[in-house]
N, C-alpha and C. Protein backbone atom coordinates (compact mmCIF):
# COMPACT_ATOMS: atom_id res chain seq x y z
N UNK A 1 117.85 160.27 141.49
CA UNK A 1 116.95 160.22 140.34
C UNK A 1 117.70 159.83 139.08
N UNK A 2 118.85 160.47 139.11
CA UNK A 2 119.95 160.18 138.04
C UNK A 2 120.25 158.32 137.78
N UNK A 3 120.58 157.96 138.46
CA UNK A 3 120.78 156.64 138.44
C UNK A 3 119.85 155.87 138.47
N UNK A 4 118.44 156.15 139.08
CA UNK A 4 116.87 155.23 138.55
C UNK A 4 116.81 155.56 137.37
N UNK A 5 116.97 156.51 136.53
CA UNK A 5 117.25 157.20 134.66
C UNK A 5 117.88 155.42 133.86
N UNK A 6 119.11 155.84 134.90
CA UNK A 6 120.15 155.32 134.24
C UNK A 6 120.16 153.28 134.36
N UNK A 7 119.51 153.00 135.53
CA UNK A 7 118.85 151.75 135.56
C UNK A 7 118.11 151.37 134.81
N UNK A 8 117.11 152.25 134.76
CA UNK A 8 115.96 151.70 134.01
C UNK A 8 116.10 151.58 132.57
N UNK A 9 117.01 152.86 131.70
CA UNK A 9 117.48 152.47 130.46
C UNK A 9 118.47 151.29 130.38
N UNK A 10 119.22 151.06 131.24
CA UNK A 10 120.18 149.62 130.96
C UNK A 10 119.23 148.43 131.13
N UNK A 11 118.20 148.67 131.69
CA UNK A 11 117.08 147.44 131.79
C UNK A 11 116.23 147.40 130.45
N UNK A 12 116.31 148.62 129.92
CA UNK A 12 115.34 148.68 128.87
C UNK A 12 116.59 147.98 127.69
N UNK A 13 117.46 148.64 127.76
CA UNK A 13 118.58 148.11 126.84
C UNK A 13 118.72 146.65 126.81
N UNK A 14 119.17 145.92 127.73
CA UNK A 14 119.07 144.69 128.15
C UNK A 14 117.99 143.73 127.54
N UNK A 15 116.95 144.19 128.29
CA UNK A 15 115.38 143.29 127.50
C UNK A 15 115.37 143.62 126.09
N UNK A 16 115.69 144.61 125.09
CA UNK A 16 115.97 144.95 123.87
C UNK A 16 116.60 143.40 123.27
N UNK A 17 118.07 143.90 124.21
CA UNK A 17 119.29 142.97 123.50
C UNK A 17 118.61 141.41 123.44
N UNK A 18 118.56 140.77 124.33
CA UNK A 18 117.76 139.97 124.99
C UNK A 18 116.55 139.22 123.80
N UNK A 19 115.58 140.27 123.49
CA UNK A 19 114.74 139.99 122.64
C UNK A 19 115.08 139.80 120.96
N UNK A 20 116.08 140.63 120.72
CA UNK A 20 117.24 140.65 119.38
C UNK A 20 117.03 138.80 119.40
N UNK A 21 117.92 138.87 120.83
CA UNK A 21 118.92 137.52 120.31
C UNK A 21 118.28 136.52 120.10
N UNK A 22 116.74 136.50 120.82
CA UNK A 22 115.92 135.44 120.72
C UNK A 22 115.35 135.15 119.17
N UNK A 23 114.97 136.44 118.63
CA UNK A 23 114.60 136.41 117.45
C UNK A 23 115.36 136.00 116.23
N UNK A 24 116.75 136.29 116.36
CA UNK A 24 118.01 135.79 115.58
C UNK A 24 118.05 134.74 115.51
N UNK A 25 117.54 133.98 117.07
CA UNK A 25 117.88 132.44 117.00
C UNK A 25 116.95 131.95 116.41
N UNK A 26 115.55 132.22 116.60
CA UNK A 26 114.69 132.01 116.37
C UNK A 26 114.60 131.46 114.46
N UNK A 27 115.20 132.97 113.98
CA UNK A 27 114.87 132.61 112.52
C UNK A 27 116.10 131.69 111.88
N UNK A 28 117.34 131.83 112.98
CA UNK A 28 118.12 131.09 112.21
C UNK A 28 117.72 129.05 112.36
N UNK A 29 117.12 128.86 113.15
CA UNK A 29 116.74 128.09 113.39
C UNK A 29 115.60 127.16 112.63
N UNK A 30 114.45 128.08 112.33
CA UNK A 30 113.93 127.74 110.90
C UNK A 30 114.31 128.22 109.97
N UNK A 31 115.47 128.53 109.59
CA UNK A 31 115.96 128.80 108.11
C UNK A 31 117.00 127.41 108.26
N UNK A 32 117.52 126.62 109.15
CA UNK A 32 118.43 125.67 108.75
C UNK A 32 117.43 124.69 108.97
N UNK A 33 115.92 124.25 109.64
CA UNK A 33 115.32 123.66 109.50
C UNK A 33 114.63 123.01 107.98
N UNK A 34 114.22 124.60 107.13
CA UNK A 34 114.11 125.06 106.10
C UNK A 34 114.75 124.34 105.04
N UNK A 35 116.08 124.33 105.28
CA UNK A 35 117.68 124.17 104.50
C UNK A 35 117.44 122.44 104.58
N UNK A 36 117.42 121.99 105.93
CA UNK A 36 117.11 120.06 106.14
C UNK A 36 116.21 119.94 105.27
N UNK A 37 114.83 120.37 104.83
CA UNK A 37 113.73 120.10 104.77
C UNK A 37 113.78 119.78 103.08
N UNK A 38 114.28 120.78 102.67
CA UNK A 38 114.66 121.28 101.20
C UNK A 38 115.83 120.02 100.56
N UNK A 39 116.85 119.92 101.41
CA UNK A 39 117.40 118.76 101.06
C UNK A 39 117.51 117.57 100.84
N UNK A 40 116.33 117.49 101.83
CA UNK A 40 116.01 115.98 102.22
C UNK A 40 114.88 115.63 101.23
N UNK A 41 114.37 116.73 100.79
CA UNK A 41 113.40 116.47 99.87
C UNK A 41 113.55 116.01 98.16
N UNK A 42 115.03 116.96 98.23
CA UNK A 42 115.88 116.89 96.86
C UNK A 42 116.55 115.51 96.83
N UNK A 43 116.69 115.02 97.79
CA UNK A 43 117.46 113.90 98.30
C UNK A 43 116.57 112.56 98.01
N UNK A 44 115.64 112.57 98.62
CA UNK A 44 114.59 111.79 98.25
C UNK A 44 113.83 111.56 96.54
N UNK A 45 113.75 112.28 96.14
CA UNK A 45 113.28 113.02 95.11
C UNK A 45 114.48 112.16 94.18
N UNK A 46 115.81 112.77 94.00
CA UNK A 46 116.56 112.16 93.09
C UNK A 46 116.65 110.23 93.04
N UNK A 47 116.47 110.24 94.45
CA UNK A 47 116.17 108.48 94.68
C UNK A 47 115.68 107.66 94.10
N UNK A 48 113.71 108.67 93.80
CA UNK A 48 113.30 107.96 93.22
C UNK A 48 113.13 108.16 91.80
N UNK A 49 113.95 109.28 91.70
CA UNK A 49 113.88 109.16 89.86
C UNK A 49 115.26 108.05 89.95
N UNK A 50 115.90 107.87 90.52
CA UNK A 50 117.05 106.80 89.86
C UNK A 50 116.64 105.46 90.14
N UNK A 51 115.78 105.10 90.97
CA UNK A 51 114.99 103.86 91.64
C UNK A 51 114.53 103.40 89.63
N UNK A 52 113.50 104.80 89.57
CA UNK A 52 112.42 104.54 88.32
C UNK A 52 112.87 104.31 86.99
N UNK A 53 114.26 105.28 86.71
CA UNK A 53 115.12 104.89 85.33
C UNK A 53 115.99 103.29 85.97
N UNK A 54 116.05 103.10 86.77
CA UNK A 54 116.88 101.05 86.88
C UNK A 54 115.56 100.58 86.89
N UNK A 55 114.46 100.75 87.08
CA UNK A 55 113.44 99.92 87.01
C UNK A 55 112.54 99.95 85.30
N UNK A 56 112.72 100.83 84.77
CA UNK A 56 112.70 101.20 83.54
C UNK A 56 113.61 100.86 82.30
N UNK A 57 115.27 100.59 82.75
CA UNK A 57 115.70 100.27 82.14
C UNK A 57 116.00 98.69 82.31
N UNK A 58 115.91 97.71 83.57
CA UNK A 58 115.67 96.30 83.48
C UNK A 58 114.45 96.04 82.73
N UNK A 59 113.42 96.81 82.86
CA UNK A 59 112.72 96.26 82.45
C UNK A 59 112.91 96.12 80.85
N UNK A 60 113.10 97.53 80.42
CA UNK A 60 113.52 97.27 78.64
C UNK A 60 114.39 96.05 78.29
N UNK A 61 115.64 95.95 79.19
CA UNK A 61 116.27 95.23 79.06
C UNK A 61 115.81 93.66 78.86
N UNK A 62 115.28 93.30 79.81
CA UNK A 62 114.27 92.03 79.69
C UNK A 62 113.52 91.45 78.69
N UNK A 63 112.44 92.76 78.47
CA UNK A 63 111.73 92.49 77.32
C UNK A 63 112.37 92.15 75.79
N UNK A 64 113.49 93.15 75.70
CA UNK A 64 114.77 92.86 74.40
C UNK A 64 115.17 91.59 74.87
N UNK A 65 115.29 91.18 75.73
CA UNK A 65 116.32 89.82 75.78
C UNK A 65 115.12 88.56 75.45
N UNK A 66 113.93 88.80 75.89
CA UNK A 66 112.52 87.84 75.85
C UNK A 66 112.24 87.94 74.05
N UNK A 67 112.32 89.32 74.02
CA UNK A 67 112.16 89.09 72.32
C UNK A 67 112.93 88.50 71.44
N UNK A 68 114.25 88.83 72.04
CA UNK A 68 115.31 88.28 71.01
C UNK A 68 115.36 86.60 71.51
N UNK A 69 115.12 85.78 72.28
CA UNK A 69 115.17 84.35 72.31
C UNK A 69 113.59 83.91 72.00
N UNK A 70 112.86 84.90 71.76
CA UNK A 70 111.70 83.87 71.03
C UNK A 70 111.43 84.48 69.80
N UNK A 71 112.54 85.12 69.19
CA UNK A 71 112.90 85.23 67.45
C UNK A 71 113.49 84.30 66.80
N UNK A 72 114.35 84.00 67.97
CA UNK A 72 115.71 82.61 67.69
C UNK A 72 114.87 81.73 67.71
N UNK A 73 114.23 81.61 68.52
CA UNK A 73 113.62 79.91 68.87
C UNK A 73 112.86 80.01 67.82
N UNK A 74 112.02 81.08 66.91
CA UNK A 74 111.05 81.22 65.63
C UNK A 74 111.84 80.50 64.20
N UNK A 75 112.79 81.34 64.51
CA UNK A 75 113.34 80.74 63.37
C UNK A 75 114.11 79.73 63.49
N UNK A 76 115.33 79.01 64.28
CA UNK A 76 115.35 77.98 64.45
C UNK A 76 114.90 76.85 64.60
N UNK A 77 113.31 77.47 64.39
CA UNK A 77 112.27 76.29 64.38
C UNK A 77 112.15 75.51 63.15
N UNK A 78 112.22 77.11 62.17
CA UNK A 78 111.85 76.75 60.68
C UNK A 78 112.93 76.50 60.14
């Protein structure tokens, strides 16, 4: 009887441990999913703010350079 005691708690122990480890993996698993998700987002994110300030700043750039040769050409007219 002693040792069916003593089985059945190392079985109970076991499926315990067992279920621990699954759950450990479990969350560590979406917490580094989590961690990709978050980065990749920050990642993306900074892209297109630097995409939008070079597209923001050619463009200023342009327009100053369009203004300033049809000031010249204004007055070199006259």
């Amino acid at each position: 009887m002693c040792s069916v005691l003593a089985l059945i708690v190392a079985v109970v122990v076991v499926v315990v441990v067992v279920v621990v480890v699954i759950v450990v993996v479990v969350v560590v698993v979406i917490v580094a999913v989590a961690v990709v998700v978050v980065v990749v987002v920050v990642a993306v994110t900074v892209i297109v703010v630097v995409v939008v300030v070079v597209v923001v700043v050619v463009v200023v750039v342009v327009v100053v350079v369009v203004v300033v040769v049809v000031v010249g050409i204004v007055l070199y007219m006259k």
